[in-house]
PDB file of N, CA and C in Angstrom:
ATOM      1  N   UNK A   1       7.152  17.825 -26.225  1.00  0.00           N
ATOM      2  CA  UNK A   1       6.289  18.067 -25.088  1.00  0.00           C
ATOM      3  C   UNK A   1       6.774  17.228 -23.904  1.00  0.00           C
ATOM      4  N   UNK A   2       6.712  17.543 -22.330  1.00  0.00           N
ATOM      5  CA  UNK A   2       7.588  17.256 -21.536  1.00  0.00           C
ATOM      6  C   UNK A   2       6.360  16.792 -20.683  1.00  0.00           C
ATOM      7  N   UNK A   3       6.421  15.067 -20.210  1.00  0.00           N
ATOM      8  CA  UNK A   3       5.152  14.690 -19.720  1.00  0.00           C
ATOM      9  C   UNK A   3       5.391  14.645 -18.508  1.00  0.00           C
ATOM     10  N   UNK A   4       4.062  14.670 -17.515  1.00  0.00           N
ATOM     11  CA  UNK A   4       3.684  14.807 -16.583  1.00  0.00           C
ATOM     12  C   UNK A   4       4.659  14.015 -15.543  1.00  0.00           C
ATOM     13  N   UNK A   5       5.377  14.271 -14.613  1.00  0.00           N
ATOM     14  CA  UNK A   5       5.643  13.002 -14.076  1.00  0.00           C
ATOM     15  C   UNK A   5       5.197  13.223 -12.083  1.00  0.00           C
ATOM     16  N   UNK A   6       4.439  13.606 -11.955  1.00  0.00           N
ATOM     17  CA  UNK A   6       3.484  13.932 -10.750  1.00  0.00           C
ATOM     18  C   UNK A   6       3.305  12.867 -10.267  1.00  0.00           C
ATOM     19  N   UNK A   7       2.870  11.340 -11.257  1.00  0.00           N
ATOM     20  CA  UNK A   7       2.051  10.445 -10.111  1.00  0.00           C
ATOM     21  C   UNK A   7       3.214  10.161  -9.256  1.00  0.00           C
ATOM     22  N   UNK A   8       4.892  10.182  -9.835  1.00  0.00           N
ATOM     23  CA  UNK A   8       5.801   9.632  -9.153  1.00  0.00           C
ATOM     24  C   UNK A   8       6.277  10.636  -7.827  1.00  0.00           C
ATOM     25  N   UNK A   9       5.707  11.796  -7.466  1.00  0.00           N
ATOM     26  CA  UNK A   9       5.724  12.540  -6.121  1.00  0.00           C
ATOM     27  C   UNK A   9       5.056  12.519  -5.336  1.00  0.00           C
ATOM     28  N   UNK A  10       4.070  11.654  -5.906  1.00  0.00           N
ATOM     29  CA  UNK A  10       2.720  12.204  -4.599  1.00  0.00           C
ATOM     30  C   UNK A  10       2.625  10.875  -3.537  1.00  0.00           C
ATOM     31  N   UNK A  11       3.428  10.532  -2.472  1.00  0.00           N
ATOM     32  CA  UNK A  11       3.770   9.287  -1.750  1.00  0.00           C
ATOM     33  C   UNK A  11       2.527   9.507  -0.982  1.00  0.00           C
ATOM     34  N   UNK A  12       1.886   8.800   0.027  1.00  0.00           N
ATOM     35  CA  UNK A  12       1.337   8.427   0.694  1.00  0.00           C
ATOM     36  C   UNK A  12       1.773   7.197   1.902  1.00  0.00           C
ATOM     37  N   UNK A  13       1.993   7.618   3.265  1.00  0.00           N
ATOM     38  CA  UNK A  13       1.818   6.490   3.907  1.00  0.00           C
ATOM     39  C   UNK A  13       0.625   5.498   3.895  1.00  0.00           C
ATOM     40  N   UNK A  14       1.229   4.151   3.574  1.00  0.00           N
ATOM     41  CA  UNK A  14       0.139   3.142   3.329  1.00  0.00           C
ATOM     42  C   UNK A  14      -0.397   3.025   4.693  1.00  0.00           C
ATOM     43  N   UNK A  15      -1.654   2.844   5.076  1.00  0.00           N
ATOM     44  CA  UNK A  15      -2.842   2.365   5.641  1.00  0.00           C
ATOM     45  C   UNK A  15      -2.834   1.109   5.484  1.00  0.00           C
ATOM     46  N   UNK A  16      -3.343   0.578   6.588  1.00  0.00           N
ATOM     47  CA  UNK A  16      -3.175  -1.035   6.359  1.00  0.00           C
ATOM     48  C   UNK A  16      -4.329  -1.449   7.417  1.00  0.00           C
ATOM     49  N   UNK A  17      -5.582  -1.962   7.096  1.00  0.00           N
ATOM     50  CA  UNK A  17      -6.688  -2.613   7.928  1.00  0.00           C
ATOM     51  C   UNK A  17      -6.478  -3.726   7.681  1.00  0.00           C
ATOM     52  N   UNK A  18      -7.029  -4.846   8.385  1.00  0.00           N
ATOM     53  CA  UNK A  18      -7.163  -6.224   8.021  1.00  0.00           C
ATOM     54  C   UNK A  18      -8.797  -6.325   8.364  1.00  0.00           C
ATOM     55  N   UNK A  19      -9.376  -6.947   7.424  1.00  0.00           N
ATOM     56  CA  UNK A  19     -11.087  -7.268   7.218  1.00  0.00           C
ATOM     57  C   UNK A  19     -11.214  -8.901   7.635  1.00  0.00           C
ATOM     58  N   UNK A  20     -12.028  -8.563   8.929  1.00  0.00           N
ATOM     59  CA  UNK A  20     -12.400  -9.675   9.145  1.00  0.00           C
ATOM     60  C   UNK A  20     -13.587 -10.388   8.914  1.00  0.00           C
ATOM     61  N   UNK A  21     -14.518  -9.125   8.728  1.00  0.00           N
ATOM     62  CA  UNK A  21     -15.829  -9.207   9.193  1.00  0.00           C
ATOM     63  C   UNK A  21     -16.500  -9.506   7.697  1.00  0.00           C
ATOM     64  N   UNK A  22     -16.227  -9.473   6.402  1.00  0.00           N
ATOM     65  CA  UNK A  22     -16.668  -9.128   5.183  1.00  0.00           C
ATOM     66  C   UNK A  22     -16.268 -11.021   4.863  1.00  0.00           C
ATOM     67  N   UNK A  23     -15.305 -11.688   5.179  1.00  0.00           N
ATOM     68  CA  UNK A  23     -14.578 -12.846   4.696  1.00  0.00           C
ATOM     69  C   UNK A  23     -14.706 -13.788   5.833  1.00  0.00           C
ATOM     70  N   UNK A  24     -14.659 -14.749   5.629  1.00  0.00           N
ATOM     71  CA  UNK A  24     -14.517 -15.594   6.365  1.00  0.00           C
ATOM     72  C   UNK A  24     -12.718 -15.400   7.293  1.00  0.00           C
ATOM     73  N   UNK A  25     -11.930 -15.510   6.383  1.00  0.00           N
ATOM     74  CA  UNK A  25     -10.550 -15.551   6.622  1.00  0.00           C
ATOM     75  C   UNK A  25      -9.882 -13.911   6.720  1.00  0.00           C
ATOM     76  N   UNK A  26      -9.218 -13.395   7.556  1.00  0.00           N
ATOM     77  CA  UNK A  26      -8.573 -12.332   7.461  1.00  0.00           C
ATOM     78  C   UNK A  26      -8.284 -11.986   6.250  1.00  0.00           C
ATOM     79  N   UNK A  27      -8.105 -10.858   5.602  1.00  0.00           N
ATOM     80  CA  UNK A  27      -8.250  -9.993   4.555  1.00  0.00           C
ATOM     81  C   UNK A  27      -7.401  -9.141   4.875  1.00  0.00           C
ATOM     82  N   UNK A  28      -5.721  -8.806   4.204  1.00  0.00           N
ATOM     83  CA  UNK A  28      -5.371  -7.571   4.362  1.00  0.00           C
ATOM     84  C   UNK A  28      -5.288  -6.672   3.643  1.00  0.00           C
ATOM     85  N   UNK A  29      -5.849  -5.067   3.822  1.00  0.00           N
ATOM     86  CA  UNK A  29      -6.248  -4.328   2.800  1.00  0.00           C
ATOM     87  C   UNK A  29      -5.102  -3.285   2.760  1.00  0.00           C
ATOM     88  N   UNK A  30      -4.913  -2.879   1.991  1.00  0.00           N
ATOM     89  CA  UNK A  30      -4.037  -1.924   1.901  1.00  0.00           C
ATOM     90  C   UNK A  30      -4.475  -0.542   1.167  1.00  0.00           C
ATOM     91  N   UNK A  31      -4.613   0.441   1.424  1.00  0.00           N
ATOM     92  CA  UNK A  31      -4.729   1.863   1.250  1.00  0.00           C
ATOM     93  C   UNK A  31      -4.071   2.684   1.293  1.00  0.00           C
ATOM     94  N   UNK A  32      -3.592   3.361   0.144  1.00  0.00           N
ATOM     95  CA  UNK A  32      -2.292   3.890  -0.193  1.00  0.00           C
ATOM     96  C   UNK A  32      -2.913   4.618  -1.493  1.00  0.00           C
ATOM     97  N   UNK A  33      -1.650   5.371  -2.151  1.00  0.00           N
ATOM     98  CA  UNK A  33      -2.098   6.064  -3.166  1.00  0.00           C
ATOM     99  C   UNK A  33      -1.673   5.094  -4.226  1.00  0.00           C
ATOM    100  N   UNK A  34      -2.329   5.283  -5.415  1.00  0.00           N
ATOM    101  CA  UNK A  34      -2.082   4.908  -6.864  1.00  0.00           C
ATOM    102  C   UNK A  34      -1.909   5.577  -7.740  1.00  0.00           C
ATOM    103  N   UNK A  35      -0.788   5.449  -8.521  1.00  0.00           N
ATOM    104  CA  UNK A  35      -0.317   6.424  -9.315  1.00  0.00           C
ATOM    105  C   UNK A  35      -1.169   6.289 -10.959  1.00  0.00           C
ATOM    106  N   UNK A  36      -1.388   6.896 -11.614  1.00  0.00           N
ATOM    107  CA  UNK A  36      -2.066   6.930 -13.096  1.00  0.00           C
ATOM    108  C   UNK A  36      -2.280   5.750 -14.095  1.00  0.00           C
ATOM    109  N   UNK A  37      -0.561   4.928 -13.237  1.00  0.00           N
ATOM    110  CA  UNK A  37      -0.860   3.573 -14.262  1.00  0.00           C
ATOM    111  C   UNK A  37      -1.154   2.750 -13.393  1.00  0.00           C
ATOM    112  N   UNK A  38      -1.830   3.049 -12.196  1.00  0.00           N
ATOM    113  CA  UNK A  38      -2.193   1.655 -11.260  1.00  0.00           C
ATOM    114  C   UNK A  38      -0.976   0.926 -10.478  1.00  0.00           C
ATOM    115  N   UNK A  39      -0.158   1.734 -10.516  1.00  0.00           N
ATOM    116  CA  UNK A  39       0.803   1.115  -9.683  1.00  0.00           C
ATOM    117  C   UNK A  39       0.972   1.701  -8.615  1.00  0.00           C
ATOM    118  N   UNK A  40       1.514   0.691  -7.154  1.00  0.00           N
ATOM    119  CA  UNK A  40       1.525   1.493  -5.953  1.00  0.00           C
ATOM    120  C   UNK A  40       3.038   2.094  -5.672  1.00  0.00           C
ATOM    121  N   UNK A  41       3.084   3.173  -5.000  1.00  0.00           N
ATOM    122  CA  UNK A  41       4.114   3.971  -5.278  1.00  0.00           C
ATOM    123  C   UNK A  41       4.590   4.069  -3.741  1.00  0.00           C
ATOM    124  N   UNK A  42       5.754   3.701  -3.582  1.00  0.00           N
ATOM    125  CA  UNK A  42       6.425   3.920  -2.563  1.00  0.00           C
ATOM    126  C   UNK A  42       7.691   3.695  -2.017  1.00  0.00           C
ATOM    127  N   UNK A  43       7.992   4.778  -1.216  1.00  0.00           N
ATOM    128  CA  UNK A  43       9.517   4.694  -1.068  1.00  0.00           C
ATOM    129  C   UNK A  43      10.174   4.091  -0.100  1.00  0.00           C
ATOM    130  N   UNK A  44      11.297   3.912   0.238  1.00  0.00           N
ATOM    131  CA  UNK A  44      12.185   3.014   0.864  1.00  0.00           C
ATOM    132  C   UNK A  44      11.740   2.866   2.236  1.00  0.00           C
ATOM    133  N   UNK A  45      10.887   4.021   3.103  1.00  0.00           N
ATOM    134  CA  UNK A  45      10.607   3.719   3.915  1.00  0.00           C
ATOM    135  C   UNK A  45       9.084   3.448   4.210  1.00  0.00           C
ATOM    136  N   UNK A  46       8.346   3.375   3.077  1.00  0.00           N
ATOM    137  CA  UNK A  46       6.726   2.842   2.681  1.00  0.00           C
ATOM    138  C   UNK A  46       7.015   1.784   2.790  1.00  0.00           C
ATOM    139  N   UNK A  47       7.783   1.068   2.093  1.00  0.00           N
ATOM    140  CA  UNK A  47       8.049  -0.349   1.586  1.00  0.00           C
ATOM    141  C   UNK A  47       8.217  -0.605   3.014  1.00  0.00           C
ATOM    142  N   UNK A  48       9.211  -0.755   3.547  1.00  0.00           N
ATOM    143  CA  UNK A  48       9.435  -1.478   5.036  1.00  0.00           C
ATOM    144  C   UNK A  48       8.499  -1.275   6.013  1.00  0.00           C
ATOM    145  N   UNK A  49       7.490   0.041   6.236  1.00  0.00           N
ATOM    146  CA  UNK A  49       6.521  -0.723   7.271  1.00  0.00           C
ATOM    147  C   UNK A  49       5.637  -1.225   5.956  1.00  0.00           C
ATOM    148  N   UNK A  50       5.123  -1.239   5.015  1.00  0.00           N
ATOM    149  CA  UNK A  50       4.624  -2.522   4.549  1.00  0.00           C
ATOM    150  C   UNK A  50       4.895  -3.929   4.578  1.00  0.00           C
ATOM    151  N   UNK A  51       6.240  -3.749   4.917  1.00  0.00           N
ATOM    152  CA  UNK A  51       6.709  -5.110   4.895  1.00  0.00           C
ATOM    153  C   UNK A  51       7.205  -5.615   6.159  1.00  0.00           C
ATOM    154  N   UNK A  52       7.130  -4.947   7.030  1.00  0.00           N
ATOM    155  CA  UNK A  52       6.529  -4.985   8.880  1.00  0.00           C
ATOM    156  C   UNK A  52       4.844  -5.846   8.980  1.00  0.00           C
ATOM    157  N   UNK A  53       4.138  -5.013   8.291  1.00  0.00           N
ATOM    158  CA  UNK A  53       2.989  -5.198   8.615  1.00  0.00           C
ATOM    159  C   UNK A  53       2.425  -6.541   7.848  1.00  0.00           C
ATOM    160  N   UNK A  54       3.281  -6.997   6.489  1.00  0.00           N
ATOM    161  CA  UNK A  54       2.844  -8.193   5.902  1.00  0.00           C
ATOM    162  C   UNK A  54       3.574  -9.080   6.563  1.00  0.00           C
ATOM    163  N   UNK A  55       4.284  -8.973   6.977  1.00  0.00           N
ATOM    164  CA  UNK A  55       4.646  -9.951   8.530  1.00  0.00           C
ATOM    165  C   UNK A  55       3.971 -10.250   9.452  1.00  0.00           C
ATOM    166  N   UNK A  56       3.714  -9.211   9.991  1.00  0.00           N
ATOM    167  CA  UNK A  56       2.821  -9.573  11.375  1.00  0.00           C
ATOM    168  C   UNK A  56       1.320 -10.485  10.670  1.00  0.00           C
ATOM    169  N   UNK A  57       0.582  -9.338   9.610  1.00  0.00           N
ATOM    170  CA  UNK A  57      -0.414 -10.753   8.991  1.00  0.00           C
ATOM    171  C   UNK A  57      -0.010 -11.790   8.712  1.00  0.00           C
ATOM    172  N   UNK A  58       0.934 -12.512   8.537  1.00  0.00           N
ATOM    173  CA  UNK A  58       1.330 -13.737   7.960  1.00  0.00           C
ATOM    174  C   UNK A  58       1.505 -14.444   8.861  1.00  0.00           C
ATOM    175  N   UNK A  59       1.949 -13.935  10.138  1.00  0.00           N
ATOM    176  CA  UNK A  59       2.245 -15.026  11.387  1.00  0.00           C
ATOM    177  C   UNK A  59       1.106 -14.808  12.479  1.00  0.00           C
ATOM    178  N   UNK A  60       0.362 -13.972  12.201  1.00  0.00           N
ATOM    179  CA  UNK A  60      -0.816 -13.473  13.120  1.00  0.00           C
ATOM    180  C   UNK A  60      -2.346 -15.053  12.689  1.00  0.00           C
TER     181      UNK A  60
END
């Protein structure tokens, strides 16, 4: 039997809010898809503005 392998197509550009209002301290949230085993799924160019944007929170 030939298993499913769907969660690994379905990309999503990540969403990215930062919560200020819920925490005392900035909060960055990330919203994106999750694939079946809970892992976040994304490709070469997901990854880099994620990793744009965990920049700017880090020095912000």
């Amino acid at each position: 039997m030939k298993e499913a392998k769907t969660e690994n197509k379905i990309i999503e550009t990540p969403v990215i809010t930062i919560d200020d209002f819920y925490n005392e301290e900035k909060t960055l949230i990330i919203h994106n898809y999750i694939n079946i085993r809970g892992k976040m799924v994304l490709n070469k160019e997901e990854a880099s503005l994620l990793l744009i944007e965990l920049y700017k929170f880090v020095n912000s």
